[in-house]
N, C-alpha and C. Protein backbone atom coordinates (compact mmCIF):
# COMPACT_ATOMS: atom_id res chain seq x y z
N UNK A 1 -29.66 -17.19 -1.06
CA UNK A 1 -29.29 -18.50 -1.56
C UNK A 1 -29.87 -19.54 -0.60
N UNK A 2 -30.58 -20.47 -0.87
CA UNK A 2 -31.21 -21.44 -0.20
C UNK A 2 -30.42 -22.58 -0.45
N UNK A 3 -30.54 -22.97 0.79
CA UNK A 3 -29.80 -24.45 0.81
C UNK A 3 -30.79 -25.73 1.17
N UNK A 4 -31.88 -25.45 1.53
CA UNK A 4 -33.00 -26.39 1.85
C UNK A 4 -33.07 -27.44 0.16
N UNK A 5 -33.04 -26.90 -0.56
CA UNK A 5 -33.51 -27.49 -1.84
C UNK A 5 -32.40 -28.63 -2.70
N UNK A 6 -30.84 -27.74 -2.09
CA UNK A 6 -29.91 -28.82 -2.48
C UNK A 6 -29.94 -30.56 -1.99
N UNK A 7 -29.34 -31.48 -2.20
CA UNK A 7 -29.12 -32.93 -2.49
C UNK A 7 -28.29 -32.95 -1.32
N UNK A 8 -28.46 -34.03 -0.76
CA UNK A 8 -27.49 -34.42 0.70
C UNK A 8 -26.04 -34.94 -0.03
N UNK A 9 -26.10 -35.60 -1.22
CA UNK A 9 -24.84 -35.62 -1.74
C UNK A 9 -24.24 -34.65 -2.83
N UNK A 10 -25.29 -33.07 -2.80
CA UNK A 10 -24.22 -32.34 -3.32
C UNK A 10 -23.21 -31.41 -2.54
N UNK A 11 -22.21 -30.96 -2.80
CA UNK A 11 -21.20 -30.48 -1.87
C UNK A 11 -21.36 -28.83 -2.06
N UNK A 12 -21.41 -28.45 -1.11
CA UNK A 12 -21.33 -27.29 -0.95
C UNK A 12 -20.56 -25.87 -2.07
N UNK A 13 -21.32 -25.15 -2.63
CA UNK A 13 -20.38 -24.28 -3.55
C UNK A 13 -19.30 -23.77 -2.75
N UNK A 14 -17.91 -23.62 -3.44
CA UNK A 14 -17.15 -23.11 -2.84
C UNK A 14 -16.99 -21.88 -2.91
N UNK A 15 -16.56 -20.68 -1.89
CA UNK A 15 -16.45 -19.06 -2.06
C UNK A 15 -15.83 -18.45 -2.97
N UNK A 16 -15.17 -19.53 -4.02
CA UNK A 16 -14.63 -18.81 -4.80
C UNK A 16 -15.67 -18.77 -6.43
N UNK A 17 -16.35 -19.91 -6.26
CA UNK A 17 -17.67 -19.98 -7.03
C UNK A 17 -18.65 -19.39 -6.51
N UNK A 18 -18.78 -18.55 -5.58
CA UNK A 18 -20.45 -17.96 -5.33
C UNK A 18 -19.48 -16.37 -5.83
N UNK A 19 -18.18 -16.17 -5.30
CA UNK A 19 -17.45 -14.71 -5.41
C UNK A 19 -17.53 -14.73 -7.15
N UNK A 20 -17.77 -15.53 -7.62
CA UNK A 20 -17.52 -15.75 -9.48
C UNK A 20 -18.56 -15.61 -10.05
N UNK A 21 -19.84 -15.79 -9.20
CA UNK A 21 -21.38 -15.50 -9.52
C UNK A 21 -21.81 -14.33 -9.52
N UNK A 22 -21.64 -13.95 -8.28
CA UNK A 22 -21.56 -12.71 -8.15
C UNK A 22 -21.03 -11.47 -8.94
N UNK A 23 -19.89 -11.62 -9.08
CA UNK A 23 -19.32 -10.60 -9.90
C UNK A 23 -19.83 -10.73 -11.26
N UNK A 24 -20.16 -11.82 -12.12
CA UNK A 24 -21.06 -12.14 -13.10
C UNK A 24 -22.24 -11.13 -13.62
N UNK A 25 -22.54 -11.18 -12.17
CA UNK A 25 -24.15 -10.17 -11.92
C UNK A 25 -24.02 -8.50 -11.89
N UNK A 26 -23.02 -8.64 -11.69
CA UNK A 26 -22.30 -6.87 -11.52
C UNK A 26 -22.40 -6.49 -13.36
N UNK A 27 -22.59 -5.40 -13.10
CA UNK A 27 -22.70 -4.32 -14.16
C UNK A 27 -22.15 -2.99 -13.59
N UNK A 28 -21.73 -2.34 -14.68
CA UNK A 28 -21.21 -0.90 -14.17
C UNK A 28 -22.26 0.19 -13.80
N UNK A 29 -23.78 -0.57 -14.20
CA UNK A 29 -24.89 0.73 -13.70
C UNK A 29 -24.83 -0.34 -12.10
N UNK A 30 -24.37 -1.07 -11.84
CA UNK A 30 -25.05 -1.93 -10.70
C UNK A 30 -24.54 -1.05 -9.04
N UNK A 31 -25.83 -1.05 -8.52
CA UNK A 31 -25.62 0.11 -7.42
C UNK A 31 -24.60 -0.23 -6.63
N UNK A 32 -24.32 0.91 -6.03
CA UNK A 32 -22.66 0.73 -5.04
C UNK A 32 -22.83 2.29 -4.57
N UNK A 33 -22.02 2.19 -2.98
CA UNK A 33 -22.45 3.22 -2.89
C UNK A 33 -20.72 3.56 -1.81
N UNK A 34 -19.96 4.68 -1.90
CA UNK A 34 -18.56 5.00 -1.61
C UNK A 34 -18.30 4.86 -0.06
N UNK A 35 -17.57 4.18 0.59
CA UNK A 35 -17.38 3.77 1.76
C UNK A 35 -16.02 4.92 2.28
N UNK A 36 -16.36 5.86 3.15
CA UNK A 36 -15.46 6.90 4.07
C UNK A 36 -14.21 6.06 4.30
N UNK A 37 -13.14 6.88 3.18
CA UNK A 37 -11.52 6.22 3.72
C UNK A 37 -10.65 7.31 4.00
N UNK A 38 -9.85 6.62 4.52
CA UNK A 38 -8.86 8.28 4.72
C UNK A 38 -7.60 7.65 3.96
N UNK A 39 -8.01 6.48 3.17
CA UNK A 39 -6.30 5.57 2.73
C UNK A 39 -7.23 6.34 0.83
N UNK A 40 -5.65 5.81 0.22
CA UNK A 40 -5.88 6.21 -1.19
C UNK A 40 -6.48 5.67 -2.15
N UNK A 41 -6.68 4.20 -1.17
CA UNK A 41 -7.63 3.52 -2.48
C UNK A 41 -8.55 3.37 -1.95
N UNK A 42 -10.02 3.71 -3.02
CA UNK A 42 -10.97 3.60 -3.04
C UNK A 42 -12.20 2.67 -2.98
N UNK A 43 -12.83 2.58 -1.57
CA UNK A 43 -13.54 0.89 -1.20
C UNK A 43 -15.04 1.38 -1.88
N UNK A 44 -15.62 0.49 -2.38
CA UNK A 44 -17.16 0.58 -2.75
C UNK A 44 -17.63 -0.87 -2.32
N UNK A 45 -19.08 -0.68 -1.99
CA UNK A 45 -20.27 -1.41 -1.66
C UNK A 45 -20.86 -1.88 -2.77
N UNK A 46 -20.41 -3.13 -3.53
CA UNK A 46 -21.21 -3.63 -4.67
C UNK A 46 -22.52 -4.41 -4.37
N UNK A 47 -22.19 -5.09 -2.81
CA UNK A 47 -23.58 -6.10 -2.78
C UNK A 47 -23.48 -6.22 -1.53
N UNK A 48 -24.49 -5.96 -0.56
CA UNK A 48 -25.08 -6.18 0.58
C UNK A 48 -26.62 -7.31 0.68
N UNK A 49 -25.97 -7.93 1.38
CA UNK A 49 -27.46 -8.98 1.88
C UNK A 49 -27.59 -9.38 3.49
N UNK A 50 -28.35 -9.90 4.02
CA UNK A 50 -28.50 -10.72 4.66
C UNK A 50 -29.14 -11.67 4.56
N UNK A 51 -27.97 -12.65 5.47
CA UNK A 51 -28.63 -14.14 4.91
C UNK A 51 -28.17 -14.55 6.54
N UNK A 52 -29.47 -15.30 6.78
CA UNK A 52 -29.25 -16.17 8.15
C UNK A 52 -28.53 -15.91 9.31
N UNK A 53 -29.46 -13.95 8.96
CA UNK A 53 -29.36 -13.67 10.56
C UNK A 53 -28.03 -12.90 10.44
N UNK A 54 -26.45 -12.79 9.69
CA UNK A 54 -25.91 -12.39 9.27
C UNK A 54 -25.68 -11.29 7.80
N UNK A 55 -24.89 -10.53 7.96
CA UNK A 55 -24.74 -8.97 7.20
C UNK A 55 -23.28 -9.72 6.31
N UNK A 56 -23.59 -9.88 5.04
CA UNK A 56 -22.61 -9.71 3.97
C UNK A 56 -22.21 -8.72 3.21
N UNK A 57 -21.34 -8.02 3.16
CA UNK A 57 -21.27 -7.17 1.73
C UNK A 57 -19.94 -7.64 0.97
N UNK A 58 -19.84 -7.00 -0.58
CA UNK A 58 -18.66 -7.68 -1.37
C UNK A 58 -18.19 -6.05 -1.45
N UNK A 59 -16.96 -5.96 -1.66
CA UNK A 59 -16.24 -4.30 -1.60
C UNK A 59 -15.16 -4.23 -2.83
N UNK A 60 -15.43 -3.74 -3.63
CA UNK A 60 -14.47 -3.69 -4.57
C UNK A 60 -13.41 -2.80 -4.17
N UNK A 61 -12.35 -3.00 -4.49
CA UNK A 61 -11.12 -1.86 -3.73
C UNK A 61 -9.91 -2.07 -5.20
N UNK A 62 -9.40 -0.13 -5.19
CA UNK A 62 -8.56 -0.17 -6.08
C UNK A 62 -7.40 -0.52 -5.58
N UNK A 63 -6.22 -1.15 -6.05
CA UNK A 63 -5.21 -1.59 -5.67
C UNK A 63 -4.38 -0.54 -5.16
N UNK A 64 -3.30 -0.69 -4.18
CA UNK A 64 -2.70 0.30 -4.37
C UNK A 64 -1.75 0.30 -5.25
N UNK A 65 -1.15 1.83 -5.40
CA UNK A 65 0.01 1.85 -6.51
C UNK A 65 1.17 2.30 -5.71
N UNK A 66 2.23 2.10 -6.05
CA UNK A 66 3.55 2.08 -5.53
C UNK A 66 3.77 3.71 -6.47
N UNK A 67 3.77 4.25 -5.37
CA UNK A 67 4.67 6.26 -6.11
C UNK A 67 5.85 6.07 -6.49
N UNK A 68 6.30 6.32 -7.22
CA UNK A 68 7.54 6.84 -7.85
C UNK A 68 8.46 7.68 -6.92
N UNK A 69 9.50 7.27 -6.31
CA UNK A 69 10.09 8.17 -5.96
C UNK A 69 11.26 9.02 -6.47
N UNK A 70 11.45 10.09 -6.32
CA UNK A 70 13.37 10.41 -6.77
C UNK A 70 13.74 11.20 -5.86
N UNK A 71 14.84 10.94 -5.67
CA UNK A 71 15.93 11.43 -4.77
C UNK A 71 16.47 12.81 -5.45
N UNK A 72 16.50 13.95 -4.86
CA UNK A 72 17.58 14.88 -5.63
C UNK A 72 18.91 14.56 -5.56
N UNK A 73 19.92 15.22 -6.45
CA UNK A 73 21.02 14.51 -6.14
C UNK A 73 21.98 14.39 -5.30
N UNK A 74 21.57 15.48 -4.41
CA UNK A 74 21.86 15.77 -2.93
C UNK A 74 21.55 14.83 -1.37
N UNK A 75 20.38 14.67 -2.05
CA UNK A 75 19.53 13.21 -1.10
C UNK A 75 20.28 12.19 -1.61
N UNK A 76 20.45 12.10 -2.82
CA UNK A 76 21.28 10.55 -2.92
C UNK A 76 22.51 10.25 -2.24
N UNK A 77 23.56 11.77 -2.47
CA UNK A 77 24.84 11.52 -1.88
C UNK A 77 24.30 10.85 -0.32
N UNK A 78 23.53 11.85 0.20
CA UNK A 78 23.44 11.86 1.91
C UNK A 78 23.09 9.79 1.80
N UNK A 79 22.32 9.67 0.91
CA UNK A 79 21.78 8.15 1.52
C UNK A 79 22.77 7.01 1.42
N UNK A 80 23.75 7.31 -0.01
CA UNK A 80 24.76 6.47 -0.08
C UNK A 80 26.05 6.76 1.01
N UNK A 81 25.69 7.31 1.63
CA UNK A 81 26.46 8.08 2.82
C UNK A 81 25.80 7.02 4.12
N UNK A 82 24.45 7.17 4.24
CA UNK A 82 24.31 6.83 5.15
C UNK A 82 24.13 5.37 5.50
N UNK A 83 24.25 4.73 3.93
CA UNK A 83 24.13 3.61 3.63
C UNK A 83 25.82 2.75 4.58
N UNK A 84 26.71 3.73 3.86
CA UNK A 84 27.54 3.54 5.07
C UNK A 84 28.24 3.14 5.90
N UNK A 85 26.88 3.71 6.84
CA UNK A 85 26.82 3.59 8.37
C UNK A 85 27.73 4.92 9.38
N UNK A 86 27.42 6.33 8.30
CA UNK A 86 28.08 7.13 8.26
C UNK A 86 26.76 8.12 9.57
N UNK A 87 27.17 8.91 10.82
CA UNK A 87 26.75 10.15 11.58
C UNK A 87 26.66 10.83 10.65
N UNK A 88 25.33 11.43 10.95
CA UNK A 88 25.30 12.72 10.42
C UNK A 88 26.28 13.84 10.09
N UNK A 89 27.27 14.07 11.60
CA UNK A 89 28.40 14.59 11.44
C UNK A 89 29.14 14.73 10.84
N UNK A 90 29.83 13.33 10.09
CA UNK A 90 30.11 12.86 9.57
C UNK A 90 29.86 13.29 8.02
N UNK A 91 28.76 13.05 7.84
CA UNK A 91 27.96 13.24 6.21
C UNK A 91 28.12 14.76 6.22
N UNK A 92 27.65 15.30 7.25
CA UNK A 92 28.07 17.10 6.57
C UNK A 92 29.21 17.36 6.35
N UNK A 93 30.92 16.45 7.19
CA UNK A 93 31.93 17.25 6.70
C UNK A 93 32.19 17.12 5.48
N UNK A 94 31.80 15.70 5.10
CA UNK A 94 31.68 15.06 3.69
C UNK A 94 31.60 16.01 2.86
N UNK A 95 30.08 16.50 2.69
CA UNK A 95 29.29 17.25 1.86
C UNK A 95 29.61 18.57 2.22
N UNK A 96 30.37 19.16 3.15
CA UNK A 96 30.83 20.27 3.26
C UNK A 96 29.46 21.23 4.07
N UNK A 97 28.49 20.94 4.55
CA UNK A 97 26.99 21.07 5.04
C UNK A 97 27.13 20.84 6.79
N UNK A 98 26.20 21.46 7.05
CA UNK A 98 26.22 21.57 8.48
C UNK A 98 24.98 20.13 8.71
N UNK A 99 25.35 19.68 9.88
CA UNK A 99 24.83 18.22 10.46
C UNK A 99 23.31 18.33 10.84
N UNK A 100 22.87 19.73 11.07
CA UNK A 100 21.14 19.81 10.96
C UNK A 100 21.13 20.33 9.59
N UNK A 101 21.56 20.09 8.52
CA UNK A 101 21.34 20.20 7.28
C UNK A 101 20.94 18.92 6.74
N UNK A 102 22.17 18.04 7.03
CA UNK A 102 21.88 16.73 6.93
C UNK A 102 20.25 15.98 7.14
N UNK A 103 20.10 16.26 8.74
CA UNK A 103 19.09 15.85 9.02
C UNK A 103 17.87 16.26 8.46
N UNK A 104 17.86 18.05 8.51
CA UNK A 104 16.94 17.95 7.39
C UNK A 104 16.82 17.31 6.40
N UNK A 105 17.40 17.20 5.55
CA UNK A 105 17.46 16.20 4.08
C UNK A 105 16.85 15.07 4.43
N UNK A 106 17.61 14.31 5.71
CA UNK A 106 17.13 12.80 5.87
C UNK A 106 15.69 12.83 6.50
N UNK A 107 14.76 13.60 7.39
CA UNK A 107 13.55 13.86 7.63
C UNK A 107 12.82 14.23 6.35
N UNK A 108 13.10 14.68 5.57
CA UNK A 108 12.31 14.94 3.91
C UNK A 108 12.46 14.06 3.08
N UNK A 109 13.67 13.10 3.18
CA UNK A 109 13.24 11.60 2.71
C UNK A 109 12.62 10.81 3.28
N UNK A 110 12.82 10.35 4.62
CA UNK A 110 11.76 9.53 5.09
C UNK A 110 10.15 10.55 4.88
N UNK A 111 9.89 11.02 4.76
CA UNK A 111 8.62 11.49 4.75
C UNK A 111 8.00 11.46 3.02
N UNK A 112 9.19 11.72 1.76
CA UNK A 112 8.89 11.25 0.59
C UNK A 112 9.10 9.43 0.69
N UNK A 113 9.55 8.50 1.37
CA UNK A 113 9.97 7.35 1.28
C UNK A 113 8.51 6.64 1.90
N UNK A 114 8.09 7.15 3.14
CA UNK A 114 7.16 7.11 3.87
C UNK A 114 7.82 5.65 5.08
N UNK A 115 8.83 6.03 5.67
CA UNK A 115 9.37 5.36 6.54
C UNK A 115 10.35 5.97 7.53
N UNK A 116 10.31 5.70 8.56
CA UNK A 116 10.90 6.43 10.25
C UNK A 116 12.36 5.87 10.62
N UNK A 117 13.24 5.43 10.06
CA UNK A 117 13.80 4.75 10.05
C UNK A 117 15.24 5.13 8.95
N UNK A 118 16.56 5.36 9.56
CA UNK A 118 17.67 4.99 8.43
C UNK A 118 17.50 3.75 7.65
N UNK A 119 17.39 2.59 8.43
CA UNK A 119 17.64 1.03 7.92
C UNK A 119 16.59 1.03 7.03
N UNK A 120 15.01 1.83 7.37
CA UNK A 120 14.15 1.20 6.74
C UNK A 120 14.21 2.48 5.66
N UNK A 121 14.83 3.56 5.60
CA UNK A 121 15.29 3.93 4.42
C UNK A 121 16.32 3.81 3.42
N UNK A 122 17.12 2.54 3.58
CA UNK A 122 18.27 2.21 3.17
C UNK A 122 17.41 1.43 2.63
N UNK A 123 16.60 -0.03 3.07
CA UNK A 123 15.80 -0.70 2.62
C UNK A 123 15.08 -0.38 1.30
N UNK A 124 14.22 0.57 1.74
CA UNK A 124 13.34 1.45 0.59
C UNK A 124 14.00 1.41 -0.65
N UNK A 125 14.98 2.46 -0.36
CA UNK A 125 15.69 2.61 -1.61
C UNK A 125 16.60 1.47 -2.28
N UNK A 126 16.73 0.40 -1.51
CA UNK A 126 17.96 -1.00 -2.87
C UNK A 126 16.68 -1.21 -3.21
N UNK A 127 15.30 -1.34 -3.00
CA UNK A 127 14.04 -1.92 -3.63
C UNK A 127 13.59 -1.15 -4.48
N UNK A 128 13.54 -0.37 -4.46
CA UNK A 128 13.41 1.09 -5.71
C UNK A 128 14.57 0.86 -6.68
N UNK A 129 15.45 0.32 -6.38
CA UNK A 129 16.33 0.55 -7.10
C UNK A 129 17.16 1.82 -7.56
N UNK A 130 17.45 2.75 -6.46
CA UNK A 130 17.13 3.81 -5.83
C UNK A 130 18.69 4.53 -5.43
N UNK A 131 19.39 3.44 -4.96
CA UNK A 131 20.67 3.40 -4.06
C UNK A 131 21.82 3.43 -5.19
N UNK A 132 22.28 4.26 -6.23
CA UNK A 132 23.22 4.18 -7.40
C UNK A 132 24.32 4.13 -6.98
N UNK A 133 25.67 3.27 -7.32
CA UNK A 133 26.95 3.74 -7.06
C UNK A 133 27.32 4.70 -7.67
């Protein structure tokens, strides 16, 4: 894109008009080539240039998607349990379960929830809509 040729009183395109040109020009044969991720959504290389000494590229990326989670109904008791503010201890005499039982359960939710955390698995789940009375 040359700028030598523009008008001293025209104003500069804005990035959201050259990003609108661009994609214009895109076609689905239009080359791209798969960028190494270790995340789930998928980055591609639609347009590489250099311009003025500087490296541009535009990256199309799939959104992510939010997983579905479910609780068995065993995980639920434990969470509305721990929701709480209930020990582990506690939650097994409840459930009649031994307290590294518990924990197991609650280490296999945070790991389906994908969070390290009681609070931030209490969290998780009122946002899921998740947490049933």
């Amino acid at each position: 894109m040359k700028t030598a040729n523009r008008k001293p009183d025209q104003q500069p395109l804005q990035r959201e008009e050259i990003l609108r040109m661009l994609l214009a020009g895109l076609t689905v044969e239009s080359p791209s080539r798969i960028l190494p991720n270790g995340d789930q959504n998928i980055n591609e290389v639609v347009f590489e240039s250099d311009i003025d000494g500087e490296h541009y590229c535009l990256i199309r990326c799939r959104p992510h998607k939010k997983q579905s989670v479910s609780l068995s109904p065993r995980e639920q008791a434990i969470a509305k349990l721990v929701a709480q503010g209930l020990p582990n201890k506690v939650i097994g005499i409840h459930l009649h379960i031994s307290p590294w039982t518990v924990a197991t359960h609650l280490r296999r939710m945070f790991t389906k929830l994908g969070v390290t955390s009681r609070t931030a698995m209490i969290t998780r789940l009122l946002e899921e809509n998740l947490l049933r009375e």
